[in-house]
Protein backbone atom coordinates (compact mmCIF):
# COMPACT_ATOMS: atom_id res chain seq x y z
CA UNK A 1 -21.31 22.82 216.09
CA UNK A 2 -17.93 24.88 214.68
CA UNK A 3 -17.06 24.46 210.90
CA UNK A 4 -13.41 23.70 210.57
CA UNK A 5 -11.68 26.55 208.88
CA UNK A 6 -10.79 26.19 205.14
CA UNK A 7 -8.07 25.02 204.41
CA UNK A 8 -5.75 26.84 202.13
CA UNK A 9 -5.76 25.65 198.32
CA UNK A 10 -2.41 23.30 198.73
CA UNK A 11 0.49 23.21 195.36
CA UNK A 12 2.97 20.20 195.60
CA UNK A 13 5.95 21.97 193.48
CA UNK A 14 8.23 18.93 192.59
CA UNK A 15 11.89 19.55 191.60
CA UNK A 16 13.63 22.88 192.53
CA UNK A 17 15.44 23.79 189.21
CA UNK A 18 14.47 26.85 187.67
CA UNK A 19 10.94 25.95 186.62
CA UNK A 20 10.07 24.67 190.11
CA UNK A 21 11.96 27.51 191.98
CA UNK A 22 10.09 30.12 189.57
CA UNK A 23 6.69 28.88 190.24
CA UNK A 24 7.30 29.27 193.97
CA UNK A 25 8.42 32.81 193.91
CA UNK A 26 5.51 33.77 191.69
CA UNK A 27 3.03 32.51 194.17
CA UNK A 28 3.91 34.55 196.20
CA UNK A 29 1.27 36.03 198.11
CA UNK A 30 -1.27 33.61 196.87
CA UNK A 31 -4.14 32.06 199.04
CA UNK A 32 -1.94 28.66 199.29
CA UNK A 33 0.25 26.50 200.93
CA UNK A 34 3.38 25.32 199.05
CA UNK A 35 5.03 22.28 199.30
CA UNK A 36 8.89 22.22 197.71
CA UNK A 37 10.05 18.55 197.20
CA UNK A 38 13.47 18.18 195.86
CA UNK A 39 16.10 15.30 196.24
CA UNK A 40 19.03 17.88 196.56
CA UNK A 41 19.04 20.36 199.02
CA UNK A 42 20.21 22.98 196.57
CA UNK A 43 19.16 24.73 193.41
CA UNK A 44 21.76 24.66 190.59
CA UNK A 45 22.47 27.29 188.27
CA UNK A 46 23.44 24.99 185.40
CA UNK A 47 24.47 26.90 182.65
CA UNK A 48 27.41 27.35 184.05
CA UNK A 49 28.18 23.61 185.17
CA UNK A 50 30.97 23.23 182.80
CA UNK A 51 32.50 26.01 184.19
CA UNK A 52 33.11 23.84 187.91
CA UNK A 53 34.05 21.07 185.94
CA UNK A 54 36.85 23.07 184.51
CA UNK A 55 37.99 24.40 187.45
CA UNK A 56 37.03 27.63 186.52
CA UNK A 57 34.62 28.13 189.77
CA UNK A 58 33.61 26.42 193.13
CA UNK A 59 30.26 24.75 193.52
CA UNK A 60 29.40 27.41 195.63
CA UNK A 61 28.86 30.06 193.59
CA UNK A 62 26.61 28.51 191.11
CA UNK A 63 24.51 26.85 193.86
CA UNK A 64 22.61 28.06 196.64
CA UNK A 65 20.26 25.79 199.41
CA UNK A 66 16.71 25.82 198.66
CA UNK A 67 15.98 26.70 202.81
CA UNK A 68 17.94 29.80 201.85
CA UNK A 69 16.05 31.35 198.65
CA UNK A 70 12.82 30.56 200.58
CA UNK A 71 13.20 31.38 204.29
CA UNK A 72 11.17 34.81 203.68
CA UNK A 73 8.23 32.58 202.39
CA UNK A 74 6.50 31.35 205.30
CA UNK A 75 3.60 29.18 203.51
CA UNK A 76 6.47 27.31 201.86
CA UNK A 77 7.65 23.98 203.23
CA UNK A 78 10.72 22.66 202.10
CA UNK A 79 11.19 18.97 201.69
CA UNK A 80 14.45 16.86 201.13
CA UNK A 81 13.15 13.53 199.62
CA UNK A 82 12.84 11.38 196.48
CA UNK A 83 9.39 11.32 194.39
CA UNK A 84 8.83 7.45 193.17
CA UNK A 85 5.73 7.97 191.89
CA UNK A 86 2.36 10.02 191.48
CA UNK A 87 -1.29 8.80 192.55
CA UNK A 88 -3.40 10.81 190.22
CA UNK A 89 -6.67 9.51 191.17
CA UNK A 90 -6.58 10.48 194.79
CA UNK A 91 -3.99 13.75 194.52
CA UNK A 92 -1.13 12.56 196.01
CA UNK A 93 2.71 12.61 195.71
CA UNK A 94 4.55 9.11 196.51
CA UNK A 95 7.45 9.16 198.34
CA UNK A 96 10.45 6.69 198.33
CA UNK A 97 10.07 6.27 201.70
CA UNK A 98 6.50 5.20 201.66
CA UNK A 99 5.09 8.17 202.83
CA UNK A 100 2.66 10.53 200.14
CA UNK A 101 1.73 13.95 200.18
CA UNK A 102 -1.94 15.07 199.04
CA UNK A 103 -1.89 17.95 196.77
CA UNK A 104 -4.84 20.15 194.91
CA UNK A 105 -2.47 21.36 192.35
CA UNK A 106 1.07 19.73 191.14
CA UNK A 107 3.41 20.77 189.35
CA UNK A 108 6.18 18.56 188.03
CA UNK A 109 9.45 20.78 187.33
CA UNK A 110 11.59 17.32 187.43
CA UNK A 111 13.97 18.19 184.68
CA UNK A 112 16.49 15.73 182.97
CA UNK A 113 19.25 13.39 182.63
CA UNK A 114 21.81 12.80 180.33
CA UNK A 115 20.91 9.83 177.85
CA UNK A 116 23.00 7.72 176.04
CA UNK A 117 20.93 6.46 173.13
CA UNK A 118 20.29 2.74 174.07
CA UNK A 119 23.93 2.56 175.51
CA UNK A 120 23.82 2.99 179.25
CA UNK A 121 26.74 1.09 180.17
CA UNK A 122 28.88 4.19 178.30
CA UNK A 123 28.11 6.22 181.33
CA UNK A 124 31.18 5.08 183.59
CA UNK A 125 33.44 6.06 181.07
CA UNK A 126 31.73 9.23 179.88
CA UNK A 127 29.77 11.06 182.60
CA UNK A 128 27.31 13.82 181.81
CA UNK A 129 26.89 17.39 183.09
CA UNK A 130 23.75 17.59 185.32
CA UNK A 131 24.39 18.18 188.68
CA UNK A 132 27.06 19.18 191.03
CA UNK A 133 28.41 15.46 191.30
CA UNK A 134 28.46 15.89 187.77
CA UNK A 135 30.78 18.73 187.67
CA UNK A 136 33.16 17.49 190.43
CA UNK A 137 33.49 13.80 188.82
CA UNK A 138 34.44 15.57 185.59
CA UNK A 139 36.91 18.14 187.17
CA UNK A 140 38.63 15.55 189.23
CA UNK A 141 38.90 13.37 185.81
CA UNK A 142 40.12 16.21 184.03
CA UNK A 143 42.58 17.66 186.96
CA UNK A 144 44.15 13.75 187.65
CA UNK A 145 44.51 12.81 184.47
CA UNK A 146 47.19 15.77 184.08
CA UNK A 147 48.57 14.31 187.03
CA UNK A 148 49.02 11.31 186.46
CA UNK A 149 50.22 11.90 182.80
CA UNK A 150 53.25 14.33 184.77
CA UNK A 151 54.26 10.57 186.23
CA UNK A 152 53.95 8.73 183.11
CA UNK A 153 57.36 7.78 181.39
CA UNK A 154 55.53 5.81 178.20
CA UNK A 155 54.90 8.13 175.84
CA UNK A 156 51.40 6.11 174.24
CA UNK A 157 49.75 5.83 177.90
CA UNK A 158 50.72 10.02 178.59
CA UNK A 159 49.40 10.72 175.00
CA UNK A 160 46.32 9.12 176.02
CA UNK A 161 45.68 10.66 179.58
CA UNK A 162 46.24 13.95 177.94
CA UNK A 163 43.91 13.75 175.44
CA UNK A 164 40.51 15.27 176.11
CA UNK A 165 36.76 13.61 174.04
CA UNK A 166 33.58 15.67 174.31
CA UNK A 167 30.92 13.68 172.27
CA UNK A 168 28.12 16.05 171.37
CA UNK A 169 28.94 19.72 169.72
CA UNK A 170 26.07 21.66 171.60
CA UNK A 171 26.72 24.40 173.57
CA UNK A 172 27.83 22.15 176.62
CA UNK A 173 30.35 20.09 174.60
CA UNK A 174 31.31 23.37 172.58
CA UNK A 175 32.02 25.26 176.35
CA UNK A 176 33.53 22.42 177.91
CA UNK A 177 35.86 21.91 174.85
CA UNK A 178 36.80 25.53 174.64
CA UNK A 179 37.32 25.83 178.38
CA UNK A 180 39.47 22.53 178.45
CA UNK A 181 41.87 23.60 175.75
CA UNK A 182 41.99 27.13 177.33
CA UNK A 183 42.59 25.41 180.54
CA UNK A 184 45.93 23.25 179.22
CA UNK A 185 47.25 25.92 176.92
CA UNK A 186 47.16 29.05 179.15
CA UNK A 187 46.43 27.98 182.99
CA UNK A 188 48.56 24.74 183.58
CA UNK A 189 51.70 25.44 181.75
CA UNK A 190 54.03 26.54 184.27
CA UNK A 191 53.10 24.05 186.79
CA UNK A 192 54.18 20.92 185.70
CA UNK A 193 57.84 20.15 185.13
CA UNK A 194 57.66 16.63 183.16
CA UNK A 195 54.56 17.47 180.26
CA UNK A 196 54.46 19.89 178.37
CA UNK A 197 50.36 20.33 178.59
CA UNK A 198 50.33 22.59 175.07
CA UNK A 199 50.23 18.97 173.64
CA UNK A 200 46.83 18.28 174.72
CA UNK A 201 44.28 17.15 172.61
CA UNK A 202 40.79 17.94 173.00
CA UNK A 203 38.57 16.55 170.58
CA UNK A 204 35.27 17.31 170.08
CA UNK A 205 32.45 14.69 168.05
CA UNK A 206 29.62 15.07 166.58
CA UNK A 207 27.30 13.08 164.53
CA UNK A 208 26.31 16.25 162.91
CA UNK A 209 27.09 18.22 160.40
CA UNK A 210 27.81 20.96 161.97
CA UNK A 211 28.53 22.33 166.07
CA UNK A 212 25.98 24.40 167.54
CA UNK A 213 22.91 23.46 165.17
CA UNK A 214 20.40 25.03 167.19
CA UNK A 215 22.41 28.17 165.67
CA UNK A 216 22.36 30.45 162.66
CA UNK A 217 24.57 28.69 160.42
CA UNK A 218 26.79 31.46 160.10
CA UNK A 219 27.50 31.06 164.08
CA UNK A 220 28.42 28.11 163.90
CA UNK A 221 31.06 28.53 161.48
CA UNK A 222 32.19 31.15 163.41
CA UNK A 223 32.14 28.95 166.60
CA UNK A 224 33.83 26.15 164.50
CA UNK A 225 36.31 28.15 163.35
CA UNK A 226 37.60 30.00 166.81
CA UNK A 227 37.96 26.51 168.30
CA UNK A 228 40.11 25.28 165.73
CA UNK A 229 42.41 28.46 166.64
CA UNK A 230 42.93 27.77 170.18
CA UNK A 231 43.80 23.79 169.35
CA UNK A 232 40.51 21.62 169.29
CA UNK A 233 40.07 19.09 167.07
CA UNK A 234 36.45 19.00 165.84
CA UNK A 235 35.31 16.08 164.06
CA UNK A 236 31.58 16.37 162.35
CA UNK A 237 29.88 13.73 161.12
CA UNK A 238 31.20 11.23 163.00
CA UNK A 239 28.75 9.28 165.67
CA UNK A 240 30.42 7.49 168.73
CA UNK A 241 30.13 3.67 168.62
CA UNK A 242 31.22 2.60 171.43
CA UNK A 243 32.93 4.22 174.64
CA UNK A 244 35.30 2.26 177.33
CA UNK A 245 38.09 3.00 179.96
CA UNK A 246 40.74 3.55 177.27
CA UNK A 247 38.98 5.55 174.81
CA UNK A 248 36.37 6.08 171.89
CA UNK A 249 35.42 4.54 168.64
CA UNK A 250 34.26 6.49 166.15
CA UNK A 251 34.11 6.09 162.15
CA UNK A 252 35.28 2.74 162.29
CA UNK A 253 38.77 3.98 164.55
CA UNK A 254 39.89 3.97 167.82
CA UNK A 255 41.01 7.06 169.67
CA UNK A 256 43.09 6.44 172.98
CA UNK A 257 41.70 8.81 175.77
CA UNK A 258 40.98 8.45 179.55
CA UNK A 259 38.77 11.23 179.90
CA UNK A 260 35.76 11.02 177.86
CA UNK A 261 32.45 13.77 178.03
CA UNK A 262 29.00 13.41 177.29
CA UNK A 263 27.38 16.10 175.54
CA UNK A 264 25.04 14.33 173.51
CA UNK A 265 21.58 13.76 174.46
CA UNK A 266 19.43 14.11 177.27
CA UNK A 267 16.65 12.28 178.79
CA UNK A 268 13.76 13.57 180.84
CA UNK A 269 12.76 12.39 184.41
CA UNK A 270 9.88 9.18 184.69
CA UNK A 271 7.28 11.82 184.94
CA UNK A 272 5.65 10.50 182.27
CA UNK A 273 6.26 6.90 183.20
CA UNK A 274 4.33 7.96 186.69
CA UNK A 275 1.21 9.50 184.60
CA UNK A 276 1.39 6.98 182.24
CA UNK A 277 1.08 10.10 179.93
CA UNK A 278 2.37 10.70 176.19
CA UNK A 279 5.87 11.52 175.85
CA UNK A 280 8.27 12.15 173.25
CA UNK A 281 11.50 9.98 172.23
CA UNK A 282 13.57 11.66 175.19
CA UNK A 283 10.51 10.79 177.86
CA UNK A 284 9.57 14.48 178.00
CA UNK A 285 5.92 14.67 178.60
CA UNK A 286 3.53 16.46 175.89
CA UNK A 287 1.39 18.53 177.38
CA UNK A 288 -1.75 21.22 176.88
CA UNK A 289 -1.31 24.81 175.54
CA UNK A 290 -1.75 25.92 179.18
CA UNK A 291 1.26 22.99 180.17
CA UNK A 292 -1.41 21.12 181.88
CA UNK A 293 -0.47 17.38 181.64
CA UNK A 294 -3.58 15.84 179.44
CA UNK A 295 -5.98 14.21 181.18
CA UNK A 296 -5.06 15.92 184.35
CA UNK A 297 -6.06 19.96 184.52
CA UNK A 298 -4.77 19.80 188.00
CA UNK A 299 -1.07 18.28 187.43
CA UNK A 300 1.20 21.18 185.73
CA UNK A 301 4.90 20.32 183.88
CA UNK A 302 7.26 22.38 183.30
CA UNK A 303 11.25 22.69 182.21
CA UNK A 304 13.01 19.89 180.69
CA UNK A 305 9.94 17.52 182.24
CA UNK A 306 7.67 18.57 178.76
CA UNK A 307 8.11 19.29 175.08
CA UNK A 308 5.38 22.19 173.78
CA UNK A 309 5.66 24.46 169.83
CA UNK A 310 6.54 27.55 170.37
CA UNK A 311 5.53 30.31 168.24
CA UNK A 312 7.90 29.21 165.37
CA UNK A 313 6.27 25.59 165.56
CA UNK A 314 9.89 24.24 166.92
CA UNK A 315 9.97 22.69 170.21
CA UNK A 316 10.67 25.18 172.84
CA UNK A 317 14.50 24.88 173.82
CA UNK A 318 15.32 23.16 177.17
CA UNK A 319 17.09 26.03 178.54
CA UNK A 320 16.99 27.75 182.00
CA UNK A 321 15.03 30.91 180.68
CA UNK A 322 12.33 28.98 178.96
CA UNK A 323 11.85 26.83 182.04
CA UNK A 324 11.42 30.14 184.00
CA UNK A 325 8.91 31.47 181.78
CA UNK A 326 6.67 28.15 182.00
CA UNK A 327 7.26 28.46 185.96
CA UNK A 328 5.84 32.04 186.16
CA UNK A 329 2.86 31.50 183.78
CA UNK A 330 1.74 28.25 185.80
CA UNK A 331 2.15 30.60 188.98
CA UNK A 332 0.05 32.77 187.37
CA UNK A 333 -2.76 30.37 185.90
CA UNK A 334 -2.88 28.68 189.36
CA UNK A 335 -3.56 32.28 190.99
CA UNK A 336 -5.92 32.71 187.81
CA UNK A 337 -7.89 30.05 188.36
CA UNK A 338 -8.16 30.51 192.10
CA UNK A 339 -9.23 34.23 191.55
CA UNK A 340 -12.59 32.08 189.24
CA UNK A 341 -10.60 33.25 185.73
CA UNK A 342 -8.49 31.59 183.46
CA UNK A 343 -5.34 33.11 181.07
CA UNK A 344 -4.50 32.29 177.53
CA UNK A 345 -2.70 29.70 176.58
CA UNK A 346 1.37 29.74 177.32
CA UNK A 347 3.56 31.67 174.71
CA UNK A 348 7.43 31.51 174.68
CA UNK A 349 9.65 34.19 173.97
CA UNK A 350 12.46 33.70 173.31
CA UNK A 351 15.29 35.81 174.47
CA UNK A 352 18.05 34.54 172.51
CA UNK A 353 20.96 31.62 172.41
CA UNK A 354 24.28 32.20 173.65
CA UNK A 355 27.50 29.88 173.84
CA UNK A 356 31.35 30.66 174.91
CA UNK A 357 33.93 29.59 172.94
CA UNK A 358 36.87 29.77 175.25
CA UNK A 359 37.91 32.53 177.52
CA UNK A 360 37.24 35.27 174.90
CA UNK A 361 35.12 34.31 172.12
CA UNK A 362 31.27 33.79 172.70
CA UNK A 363 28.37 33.88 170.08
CA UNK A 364 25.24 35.15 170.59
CA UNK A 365 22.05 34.75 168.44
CA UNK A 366 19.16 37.06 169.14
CA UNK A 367 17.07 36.83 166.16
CA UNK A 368 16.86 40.06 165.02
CA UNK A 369 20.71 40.72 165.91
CA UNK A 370 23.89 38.14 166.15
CA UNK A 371 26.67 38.77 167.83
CA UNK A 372 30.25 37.10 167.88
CA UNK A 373 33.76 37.61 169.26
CA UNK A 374 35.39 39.16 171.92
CA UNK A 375 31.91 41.71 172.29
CA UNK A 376 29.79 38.40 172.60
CA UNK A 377 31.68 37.59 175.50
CA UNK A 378 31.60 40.14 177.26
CA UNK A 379 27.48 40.23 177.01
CA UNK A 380 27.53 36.38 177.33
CA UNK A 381 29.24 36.86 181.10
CA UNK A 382 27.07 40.02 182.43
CA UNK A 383 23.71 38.14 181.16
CA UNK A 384 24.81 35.26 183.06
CA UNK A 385 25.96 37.44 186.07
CA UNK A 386 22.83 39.02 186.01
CA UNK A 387 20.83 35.73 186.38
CA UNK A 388 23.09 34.83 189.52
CA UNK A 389 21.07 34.58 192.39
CA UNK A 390 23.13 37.40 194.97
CA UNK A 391 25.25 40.45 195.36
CA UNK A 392 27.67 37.93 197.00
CA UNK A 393 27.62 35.44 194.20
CA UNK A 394 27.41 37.86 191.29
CA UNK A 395 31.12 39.54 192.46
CA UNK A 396 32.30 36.88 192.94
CA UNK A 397 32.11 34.81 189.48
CA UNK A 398 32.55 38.59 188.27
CA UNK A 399 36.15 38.47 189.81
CA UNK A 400 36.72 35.03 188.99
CA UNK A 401 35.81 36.09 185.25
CA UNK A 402 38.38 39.03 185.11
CA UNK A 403 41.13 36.92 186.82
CA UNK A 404 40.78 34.41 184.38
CA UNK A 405 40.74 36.58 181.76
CA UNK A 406 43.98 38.90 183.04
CA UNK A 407 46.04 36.16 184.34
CA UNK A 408 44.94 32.74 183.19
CA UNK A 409 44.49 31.53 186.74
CA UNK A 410 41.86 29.13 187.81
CA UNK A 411 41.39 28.54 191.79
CA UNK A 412 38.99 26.13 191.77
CA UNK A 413 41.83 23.52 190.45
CA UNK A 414 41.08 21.24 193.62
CA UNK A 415 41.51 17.37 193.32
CA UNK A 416 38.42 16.64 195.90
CA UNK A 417 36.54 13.31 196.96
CA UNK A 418 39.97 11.66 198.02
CA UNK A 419 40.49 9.82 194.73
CA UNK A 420 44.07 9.51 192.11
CA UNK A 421 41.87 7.38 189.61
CA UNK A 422 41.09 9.14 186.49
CA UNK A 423 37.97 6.95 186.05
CA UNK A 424 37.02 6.61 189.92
């Protein structure tokens, strides 16, 4: 009689964002078979999102397919499908499509959406920044609605397609804002004939008291401040209550606009839901010191799926190098515990904030040392160059940069998906 071999120990990785992706690569080598599951067939670097949405790069270069990054990795299949659920009690991963996956360890790196507080029906007439679809929605908004205000012979409707909302002062409304108004000020200028695009308005809303509150006051003055300069209106304070096709309501008065951003919230995956696990406010699951899900040692979260204290006692921030330090420590643990050992339990760092303000202004807050200005900015780009995935890739948004910079020229200002509606 012949024993069947052993089968190696089997990790479902779920969602390919930087979390997912970082688990992967630190397996590498492990005694185990990796499955990749990810409804897009590419990872996304998002942090610079805004910057397709402006028109300041192509989806390419921020975005690479998943097959790609892993073709070296020969235990690691890659599938293209949509989770709908997870079976807990007997280890598997349900699929859409009916079909489920059996797993020994799981790790959910599902990330988030953008939420709307309760108001879901805003989110035709003010799209988020998640994805790619994301980014080209809002750049074809932004790009027709200067066209079609260069046909528009009544002054109220042109004053209205060329002004610009963000709701939510973060560091994605504060980029997007900065970028806009650098975008209609120094890019667009000679190439209409019938606007003068200097006359844009770009507002930017917030129910807060200040922009950029995850910042050092100080910054934020400083980021408030240098967008006032180049032309934004920023209005603190203020919540949105209520969003539609022709503008924005906020403190009780209507603004005319027909493109409107959301910048102000964000809402995890149903992760939880499919656990039926405790979760915070935005659905982000709560999990162990060693980001186990409770209940379930053998399920993992990571990213913008969970919420865990850092050292400071604050929630860990939802940002792309926080997500890749949870991805390599559950790597880690997984090879840990497969090796009969354990580790301690999961300790951010944190490597510091950063935000653009515009094409030359940035600030950067790195605890022991802040940084603002024209210096910030140029650290800002070469830390986000250096997290490029690719020689290719990382010239390339390099060049883009110092074009931009030199001679105020965008090339990614392409009207695509066949549409002349601003809100199509």
């Amino acid at each position: 009689m012949t024993t069947a071999p052993k089968q190696p120990h089997h990790v479902v990785i779920v969602g390919a964002g930087f979390g997912g992706l970082e688990t992967a690569f630190g397996l590498a080598g492990a005694p185990v078979k990796i499955t990749l599951i990810d409804r897009r067939n590419h990872h996304l670097f998002q942090p610079l999102l805004y910057q397709v949405a402006t028109a300041s790069l192509a989806t390419s270069e921020i975005a690479w397919p998943i097959r790609y990054l892993l073709r070296g990795r020969k235990e690691v299949t890659t599938l293209f499908a949509n989770v709908g659920g997870i079976d807990a009690a007997e280890k598997r991963v349900l699929l859409e499509d009916g079909e489920a996956l059996p797993y020994d360890t799981l790790v959910l790196a599902t990330g988030a959406r953008h939420a709307y507080f309760g108001h879901d029906e805003w989110e035709p007439f003010a799209p988020g920044l998640k994805t790619l679809e994301d980014a080209t929605t809002l750049r074809r908004r932004i790009l027709v609605a200067f066209e079609r205000a260069e046909r528009e012979t009544d002054p109220a409707r042109r004053a209205a397609l060329l002004t610009f909302v963000i709701i939510g002062a973060g560091p994605t409304g504060v980029e997007m804002a900065g970028t806009i108004a650098d975008l209609a000020k120094d890019t667009l200028p000679p190439d209409f004939r019938n606007i003068d695009t200097h006359k844009t308005r770009v507002v930017l809303v917030e129910a807060g008291p200040r922009v950029l509150p995850s910042f050092p006051e100080d910054l934020s003055t400083y980021a408030q401040r240098s967008l006032e300069a180049i032309g934004v209106e920023v209005v603190l304070g203020q919540p949105v209550t209520e969003c539609a096709i022709d503008g924005v309501v906020y403190g009780g008065n209507k603004l005319e606009a027909r493109t409107i951003v959301w910048a102000a919230g964000v809402r995890a995956s149903r992760a939880a839901e499919w656990l039926n696990a405790p979760a915070d406010r935005a659905y982000r699951l709560k999990v162990e010191p060693d980001l186990t899900v409770p209940g379930h040692p053998d399920i993992f979260a990571v990213g913008d799926t969970v919420t865990i204290a850092g050292p400071d006692g604050n929630p860990v921030p939802g940002i792309a190098p926080a997500a890749k330090q949870q991805g390599r420590y559950v790597a880690a643990l997984i090879k840990a515990r497969l090796n009969g050992s354990t580790l301690p339990p999961f300790r951010y760092k944190h490597a510091g904030s950063l935000a653009q303000i515009g094409k030359k202004k940035a600030v950067i807050d790195f605890g022991w040392m802040k940084l603002r200005g024209n210096l910030a900015w140029w650290i800002w780009g070469i830390a986000h160059i250096y997290f490029l995935i690719g020689l290719r890739n990382r010239l390339s948004v390099a060049l883009s940069w110092l074009w931009i910079h030199a001679r105020d020229q965008r090339a990614a200002r392409l009207i695509t998906q066949g549409s002349s509606k601003v809100t199509g």
